[in-house]
N, C-alpha and C. Protein backbone atom coordinates (compact mmCIF):
# COMPACT_ATOMS: atom_id res chain seq x y z
N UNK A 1 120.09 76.33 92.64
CA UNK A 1 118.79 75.80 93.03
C UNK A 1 118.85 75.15 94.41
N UNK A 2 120.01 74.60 95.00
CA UNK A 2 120.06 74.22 96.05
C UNK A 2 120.02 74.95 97.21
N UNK A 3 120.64 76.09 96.51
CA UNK A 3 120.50 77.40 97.82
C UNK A 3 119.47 77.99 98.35
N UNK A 4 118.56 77.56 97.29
CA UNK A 4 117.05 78.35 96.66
C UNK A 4 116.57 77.22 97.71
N UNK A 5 116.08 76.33 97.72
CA UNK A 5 115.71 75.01 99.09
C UNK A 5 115.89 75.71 100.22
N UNK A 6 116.90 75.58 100.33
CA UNK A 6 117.62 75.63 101.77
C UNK A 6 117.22 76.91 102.48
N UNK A 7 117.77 78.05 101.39
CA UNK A 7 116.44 79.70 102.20
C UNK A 7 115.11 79.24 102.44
N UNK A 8 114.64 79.02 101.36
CA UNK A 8 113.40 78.42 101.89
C UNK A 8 112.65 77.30 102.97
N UNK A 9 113.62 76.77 102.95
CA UNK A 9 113.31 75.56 104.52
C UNK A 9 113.67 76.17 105.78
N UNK A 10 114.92 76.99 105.37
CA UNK A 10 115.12 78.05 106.42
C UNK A 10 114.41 79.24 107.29
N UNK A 11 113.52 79.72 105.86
CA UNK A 11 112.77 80.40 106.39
C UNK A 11 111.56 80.35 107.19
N UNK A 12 111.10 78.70 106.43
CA UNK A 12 110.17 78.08 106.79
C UNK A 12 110.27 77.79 108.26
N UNK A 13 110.92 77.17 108.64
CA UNK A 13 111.85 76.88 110.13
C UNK A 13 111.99 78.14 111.11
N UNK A 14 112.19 78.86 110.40
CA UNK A 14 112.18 80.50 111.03
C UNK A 14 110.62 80.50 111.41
N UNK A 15 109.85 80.90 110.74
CA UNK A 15 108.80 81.89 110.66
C UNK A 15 107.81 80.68 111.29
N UNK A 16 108.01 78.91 110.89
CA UNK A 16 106.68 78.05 111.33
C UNK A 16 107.61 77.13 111.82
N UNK A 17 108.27 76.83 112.81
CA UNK A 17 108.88 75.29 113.12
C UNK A 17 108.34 74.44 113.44
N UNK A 18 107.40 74.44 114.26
CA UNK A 18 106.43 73.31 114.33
C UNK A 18 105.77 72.50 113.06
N UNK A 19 105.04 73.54 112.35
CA UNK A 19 105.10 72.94 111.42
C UNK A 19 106.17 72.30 110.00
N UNK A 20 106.76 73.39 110.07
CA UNK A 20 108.42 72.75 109.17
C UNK A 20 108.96 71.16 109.66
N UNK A 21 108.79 71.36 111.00
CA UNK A 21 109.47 69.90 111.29
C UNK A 21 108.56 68.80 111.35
N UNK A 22 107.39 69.38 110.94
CA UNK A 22 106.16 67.79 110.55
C UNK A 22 106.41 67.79 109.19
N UNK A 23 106.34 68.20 108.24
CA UNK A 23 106.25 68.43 106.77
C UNK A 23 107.88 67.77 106.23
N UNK A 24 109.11 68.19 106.79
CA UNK A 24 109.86 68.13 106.27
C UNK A 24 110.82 66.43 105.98
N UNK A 25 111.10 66.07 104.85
CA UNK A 25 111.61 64.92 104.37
C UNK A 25 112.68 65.19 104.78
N UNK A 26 113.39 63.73 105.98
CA UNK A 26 114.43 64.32 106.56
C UNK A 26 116.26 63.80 105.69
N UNK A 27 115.85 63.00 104.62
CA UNK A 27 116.73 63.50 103.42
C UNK A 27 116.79 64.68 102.99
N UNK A 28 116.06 65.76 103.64
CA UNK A 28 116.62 67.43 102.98
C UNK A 28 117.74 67.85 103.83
N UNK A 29 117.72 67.04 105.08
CA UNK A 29 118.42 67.95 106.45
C UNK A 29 119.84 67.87 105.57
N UNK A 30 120.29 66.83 105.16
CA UNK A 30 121.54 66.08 104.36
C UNK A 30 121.40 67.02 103.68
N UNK A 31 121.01 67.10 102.53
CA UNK A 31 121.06 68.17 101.26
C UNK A 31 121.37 69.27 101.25
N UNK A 32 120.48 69.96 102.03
CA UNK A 32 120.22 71.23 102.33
C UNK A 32 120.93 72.10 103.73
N UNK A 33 121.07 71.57 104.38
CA UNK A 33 121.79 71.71 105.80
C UNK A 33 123.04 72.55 105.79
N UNK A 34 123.77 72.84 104.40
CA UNK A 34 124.93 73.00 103.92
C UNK A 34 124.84 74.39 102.90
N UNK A 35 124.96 75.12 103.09
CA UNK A 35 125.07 76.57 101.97
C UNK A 35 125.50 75.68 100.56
N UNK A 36 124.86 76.06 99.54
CA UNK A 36 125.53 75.50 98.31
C UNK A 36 126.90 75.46 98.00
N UNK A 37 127.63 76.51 98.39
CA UNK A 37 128.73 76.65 98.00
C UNK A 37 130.23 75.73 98.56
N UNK A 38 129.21 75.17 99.86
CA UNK A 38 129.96 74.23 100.39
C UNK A 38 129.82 73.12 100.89
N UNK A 39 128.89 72.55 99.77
CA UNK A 39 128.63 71.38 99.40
C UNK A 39 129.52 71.04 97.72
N UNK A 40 129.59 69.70 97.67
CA UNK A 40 130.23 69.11 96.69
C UNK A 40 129.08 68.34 96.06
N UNK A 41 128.93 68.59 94.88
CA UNK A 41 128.17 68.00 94.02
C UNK A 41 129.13 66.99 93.34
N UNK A 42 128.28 65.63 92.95
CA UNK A 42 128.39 64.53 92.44
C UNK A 42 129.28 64.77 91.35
N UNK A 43 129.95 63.61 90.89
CA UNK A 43 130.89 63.27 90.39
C UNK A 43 130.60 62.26 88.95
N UNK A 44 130.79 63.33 87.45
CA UNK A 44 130.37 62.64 86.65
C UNK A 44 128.62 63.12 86.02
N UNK A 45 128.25 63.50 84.75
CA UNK A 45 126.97 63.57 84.17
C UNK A 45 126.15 62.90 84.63
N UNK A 46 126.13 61.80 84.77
CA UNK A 46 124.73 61.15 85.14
C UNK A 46 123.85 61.86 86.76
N UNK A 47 125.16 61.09 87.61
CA UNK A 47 125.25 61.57 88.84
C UNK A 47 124.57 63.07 89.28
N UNK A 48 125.06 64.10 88.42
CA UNK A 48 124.78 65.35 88.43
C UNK A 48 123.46 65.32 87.75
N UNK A 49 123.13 64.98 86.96
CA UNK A 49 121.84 64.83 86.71
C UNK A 49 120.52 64.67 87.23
N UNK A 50 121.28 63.32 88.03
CA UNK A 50 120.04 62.78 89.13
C UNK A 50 120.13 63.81 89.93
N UNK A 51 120.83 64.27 90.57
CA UNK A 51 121.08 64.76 91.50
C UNK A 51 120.03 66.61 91.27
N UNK A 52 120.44 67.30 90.14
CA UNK A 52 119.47 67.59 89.76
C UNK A 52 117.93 68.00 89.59
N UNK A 53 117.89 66.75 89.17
CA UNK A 53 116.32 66.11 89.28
C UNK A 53 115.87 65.77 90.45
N UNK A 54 116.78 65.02 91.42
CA UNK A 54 116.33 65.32 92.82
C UNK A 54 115.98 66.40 93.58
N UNK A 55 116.69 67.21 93.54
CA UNK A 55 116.96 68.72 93.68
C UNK A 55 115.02 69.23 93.30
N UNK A 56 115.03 69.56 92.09
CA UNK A 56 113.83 69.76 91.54
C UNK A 56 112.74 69.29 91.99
N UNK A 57 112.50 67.83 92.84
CA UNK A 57 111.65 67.21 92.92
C UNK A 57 111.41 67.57 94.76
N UNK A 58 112.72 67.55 94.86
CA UNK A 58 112.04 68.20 96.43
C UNK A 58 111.72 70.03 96.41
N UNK A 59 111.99 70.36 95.53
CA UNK A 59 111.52 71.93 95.58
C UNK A 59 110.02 71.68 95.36
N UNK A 60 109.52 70.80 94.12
CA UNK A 60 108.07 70.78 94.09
C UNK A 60 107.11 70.55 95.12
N UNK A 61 108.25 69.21 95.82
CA UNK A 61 107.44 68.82 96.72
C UNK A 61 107.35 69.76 98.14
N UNK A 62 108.04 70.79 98.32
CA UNK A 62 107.48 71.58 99.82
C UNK A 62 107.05 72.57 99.12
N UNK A 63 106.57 73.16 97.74
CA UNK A 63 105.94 74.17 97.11
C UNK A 63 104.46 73.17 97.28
N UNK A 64 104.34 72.37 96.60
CA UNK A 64 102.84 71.09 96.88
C UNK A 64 102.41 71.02 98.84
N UNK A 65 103.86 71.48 99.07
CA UNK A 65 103.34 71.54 100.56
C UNK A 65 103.04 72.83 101.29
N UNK A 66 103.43 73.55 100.63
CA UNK A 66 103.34 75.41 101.16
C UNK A 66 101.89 75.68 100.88
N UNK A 67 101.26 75.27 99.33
CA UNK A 67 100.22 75.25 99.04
C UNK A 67 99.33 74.32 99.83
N UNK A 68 99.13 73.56 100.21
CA UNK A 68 98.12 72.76 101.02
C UNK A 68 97.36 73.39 101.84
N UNK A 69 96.48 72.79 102.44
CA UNK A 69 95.63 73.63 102.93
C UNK A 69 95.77 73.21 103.98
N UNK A 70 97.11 72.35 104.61
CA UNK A 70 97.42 72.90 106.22
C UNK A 70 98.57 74.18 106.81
N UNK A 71 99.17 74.07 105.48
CA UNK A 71 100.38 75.08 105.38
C UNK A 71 99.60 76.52 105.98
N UNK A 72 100.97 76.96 106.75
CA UNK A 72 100.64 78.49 106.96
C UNK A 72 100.07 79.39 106.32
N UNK A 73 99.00 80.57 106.45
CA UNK A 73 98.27 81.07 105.50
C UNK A 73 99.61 81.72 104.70
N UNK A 74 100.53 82.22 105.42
CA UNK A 74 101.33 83.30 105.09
C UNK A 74 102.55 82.46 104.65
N UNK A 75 102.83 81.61 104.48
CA UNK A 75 104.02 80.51 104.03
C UNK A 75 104.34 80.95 102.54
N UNK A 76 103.41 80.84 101.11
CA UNK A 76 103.80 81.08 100.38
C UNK A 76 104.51 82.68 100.23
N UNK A 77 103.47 83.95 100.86
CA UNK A 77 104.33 84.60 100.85
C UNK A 77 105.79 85.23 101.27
N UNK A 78 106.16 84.18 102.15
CA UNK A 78 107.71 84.38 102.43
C UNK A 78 109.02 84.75 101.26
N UNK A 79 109.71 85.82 101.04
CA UNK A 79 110.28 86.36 100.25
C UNK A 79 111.25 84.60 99.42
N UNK A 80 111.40 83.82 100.90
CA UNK A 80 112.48 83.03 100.08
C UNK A 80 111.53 81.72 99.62
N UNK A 81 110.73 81.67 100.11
CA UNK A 81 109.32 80.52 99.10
C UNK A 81 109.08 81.53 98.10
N UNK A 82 108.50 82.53 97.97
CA UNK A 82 108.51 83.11 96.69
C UNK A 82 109.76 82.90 95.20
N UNK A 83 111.02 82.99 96.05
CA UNK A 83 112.10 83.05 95.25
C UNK A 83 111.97 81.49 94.57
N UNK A 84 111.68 80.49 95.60
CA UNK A 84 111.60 78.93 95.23
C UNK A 84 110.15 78.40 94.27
N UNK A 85 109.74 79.43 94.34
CA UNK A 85 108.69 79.66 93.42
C UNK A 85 108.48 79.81 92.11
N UNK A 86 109.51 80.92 92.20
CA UNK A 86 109.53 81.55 90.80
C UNK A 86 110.91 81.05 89.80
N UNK A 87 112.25 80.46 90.87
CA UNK A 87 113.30 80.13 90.48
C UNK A 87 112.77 78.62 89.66
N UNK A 88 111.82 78.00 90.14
CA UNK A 88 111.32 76.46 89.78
C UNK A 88 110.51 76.72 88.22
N UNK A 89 109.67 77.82 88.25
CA UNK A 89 109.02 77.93 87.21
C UNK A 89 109.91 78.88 85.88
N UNK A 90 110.59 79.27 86.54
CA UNK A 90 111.84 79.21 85.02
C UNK A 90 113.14 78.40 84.90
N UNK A 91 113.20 77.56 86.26
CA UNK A 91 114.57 76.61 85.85
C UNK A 91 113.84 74.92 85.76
N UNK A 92 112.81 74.56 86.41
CA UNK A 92 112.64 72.82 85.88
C UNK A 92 111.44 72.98 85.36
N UNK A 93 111.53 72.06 84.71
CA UNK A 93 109.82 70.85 83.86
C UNK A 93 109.76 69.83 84.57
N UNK A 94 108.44 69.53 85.22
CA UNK A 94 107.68 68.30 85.29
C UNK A 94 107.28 67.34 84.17
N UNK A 95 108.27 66.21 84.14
CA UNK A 95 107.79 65.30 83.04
C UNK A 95 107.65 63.69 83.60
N UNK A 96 106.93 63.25 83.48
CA UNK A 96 106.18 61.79 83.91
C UNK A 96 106.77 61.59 85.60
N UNK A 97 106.03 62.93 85.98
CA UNK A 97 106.70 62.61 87.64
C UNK A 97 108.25 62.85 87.99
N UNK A 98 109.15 63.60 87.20
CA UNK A 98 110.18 64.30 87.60
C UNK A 98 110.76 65.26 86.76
N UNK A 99 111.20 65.98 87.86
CA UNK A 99 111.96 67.01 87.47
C UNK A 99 113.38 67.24 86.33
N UNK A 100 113.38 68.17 85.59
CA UNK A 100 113.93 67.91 84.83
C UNK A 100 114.29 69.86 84.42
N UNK A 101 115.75 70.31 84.21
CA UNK A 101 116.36 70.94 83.70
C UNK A 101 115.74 71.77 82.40
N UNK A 102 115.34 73.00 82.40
CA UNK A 102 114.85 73.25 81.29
C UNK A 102 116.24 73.45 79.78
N UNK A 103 115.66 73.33 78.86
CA UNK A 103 116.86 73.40 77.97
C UNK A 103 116.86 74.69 77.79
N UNK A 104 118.04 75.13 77.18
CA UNK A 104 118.23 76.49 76.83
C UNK A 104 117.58 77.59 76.10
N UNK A 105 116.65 76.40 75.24
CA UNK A 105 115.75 77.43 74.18
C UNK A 105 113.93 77.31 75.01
N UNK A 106 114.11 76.92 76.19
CA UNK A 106 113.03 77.12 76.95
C UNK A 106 112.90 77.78 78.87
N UNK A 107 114.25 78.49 78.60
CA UNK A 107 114.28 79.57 79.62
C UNK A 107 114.50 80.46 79.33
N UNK A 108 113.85 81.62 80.50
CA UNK A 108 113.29 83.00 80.42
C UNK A 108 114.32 83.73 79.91
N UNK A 109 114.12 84.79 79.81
CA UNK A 109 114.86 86.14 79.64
C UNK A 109 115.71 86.45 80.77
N UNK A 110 116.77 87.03 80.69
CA UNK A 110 117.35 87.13 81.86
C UNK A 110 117.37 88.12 82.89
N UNK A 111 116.14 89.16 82.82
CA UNK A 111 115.91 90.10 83.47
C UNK A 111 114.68 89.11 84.53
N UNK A 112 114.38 88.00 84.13
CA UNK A 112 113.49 87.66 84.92
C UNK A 112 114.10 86.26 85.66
N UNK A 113 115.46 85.89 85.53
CA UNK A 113 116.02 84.89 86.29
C UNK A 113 116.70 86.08 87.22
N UNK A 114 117.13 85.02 88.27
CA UNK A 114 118.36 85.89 89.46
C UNK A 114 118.77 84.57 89.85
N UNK A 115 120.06 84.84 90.46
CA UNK A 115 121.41 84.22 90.87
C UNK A 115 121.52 83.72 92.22
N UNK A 116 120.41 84.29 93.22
CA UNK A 116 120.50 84.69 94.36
C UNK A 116 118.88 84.61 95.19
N UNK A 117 118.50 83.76 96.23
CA UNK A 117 117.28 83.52 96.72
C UNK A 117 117.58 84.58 97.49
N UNK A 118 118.39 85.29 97.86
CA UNK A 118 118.59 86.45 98.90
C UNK A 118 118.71 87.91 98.31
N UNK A 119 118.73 88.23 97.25
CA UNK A 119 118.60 89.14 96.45
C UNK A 119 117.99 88.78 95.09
N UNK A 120 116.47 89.20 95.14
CA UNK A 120 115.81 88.73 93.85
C UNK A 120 115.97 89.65 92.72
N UNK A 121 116.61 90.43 93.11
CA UNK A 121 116.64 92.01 92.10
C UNK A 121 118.23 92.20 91.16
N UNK A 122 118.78 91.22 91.82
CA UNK A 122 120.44 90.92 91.30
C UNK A 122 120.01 90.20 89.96
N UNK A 123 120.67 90.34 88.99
CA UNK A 123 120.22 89.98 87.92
C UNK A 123 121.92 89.76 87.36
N UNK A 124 122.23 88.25 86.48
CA UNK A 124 122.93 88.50 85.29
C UNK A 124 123.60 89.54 84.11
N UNK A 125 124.40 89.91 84.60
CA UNK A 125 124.72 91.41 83.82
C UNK A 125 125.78 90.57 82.56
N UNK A 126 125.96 91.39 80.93
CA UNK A 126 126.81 91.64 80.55
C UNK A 126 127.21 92.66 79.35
N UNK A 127 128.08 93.05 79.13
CA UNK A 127 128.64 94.15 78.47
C UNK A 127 129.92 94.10 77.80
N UNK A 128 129.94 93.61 77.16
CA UNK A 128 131.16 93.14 75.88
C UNK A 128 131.39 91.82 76.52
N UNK A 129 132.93 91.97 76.52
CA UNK A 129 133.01 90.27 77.26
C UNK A 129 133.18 90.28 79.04
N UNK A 130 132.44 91.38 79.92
CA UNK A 130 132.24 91.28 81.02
C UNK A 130 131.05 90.65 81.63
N UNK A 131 131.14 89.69 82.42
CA UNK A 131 129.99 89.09 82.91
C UNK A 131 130.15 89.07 84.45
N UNK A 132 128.67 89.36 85.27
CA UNK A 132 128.69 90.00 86.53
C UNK A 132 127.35 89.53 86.76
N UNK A 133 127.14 89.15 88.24
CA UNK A 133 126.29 88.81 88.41
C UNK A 133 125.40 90.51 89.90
N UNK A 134 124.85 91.19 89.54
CA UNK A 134 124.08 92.13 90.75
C UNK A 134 123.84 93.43 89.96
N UNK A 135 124.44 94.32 89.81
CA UNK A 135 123.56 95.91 89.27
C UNK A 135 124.46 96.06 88.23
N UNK A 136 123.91 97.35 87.81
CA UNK A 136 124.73 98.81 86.83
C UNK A 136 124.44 99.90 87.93
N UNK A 137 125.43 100.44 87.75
CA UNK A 137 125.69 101.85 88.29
C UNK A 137 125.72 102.89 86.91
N UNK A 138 124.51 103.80 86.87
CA UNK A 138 124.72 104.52 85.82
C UNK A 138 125.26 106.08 85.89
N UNK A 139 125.97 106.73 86.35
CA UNK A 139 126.36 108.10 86.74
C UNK A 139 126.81 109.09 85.16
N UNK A 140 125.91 110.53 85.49
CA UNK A 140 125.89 111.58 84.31
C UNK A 140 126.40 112.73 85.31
N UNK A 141 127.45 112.88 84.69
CA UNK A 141 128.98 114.35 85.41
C UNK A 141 128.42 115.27 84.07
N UNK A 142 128.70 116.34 84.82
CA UNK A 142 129.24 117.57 83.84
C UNK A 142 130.40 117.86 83.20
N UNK A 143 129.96 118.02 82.18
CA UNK A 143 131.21 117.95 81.53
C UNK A 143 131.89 119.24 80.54
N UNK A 144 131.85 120.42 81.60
CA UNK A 144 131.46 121.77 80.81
C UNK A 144 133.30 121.67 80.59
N UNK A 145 133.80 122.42 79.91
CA UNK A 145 135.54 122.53 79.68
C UNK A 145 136.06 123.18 80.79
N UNK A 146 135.46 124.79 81.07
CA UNK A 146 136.09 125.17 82.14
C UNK A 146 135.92 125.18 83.40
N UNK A 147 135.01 123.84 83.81
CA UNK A 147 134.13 123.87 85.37
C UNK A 147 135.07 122.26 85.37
N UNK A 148 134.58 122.16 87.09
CA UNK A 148 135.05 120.55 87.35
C UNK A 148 134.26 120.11 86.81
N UNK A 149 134.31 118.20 86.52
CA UNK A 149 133.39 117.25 86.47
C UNK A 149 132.65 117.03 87.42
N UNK A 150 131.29 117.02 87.88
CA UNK A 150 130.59 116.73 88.82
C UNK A 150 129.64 115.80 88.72
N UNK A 151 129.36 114.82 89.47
CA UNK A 151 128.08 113.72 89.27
C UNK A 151 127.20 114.95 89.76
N UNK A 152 126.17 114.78 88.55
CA UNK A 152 124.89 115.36 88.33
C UNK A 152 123.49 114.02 88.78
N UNK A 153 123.76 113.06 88.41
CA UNK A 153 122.85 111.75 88.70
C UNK A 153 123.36 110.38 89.07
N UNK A 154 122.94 109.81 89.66
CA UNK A 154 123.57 108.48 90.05
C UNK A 154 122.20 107.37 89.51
N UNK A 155 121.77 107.08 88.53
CA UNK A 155 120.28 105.37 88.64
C UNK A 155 121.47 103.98 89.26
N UNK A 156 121.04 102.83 89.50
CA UNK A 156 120.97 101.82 90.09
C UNK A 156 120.01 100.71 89.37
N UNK A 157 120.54 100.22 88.67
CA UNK A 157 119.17 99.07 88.06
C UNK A 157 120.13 97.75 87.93
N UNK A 158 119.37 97.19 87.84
CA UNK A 158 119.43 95.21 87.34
C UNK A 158 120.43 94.96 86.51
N UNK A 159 121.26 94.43 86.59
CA UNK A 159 122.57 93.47 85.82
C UNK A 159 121.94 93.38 84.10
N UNK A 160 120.93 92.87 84.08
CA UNK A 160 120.34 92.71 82.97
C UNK A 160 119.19 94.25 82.16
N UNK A 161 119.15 95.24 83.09
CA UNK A 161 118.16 95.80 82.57
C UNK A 161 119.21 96.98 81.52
N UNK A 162 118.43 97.72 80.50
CA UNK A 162 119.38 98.01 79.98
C UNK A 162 118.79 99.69 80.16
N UNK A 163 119.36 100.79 80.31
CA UNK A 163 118.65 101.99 81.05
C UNK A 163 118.95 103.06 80.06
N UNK A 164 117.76 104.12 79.39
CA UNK A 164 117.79 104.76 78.78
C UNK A 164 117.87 106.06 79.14
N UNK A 165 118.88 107.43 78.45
CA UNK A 165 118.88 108.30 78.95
C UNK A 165 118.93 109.51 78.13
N UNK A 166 118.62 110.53 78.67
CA UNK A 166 118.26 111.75 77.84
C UNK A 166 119.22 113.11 78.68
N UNK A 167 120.56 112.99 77.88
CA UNK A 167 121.48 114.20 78.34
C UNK A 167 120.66 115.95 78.16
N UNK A 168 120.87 116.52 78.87
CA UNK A 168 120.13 118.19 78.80
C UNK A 168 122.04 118.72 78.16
N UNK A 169 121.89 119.16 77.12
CA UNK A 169 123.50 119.66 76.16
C UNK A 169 123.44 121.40 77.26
């Protein structure tokens, strides 16, 4: 979710700077300034919690700001405000003014989460005890006895989608 911010302020910054740099709470520069992966998150449950919920509460708040009616016409549709969009409405709840973690028996399906504000189509994959986060590769060879094997088809779909097929014998 932090990464999910940060494309998005990024992009924002990209595409409107003038306006990005009136709008923006400059406790995000701290936060966000940093690829998730190389940032260090807090130390200890609580900590991580707040932290969290902070997290959540500034995503609402530049989504409350994308929407306004000074925001760029074209702001919400930016691929990575979209992603901060849609990542918010299946990962937090608004409850008495903050953000808050949805529990497990109140998030989506996993063909409709992704891993990635930069690839919305990467999806959660798994298949016995393999777990992967981006596609399936589905490939149908021939498989006559006295000919080579040849890829006859190659599909490409979603980590999570599950793809049905109809062999010609």
């Amino acid at each position: 979710v932090t990464e999910t911010v940060r494309a998005a302020l990024n992009a924002l910054a990209t595409t409107h700077p003038e306006w990005t740099r009136g709008i923006a709470n400059p406790a995000w520069f701290e936060r966000y300034s940093k690829r998730a992966e190389d940032y260090h998150l807090p130390k200890g449950k609580q900590a991580r919690e707040e932290f969290v919920s902070t997290v959540g509460d500034d995503g609402y708040a530049l989504l409350e700001l994308v929407c306004s009616a000074t925001a760029p016409q074209d702001a919400l549709a930016l691929p990575a405000v979209d992603a901060l969009r849609r990542t918010w409405m299946l990962e937090y709840i608004r409850e008495e003014g903050r953000s808050r973690w949805r529990n497990a028996d109140e998030i989506g399906p996993p063909s409709e989460r992704f891993n990635s504000p930069y690839d919305t189509d990467a999806h959660h994959g798994v298949k016995g005890s393999r777990n992967w986060d981006g596609y399936k590769v589905h490939l149908t060879e021939t498989c006559d006895v006295n000919t080579p094997n040849l890829i006859t088809h190659v599909m490409t779909t979603g980590g999570a989608d599950h793809a049905v097929f109809q062999w010609a014998h």
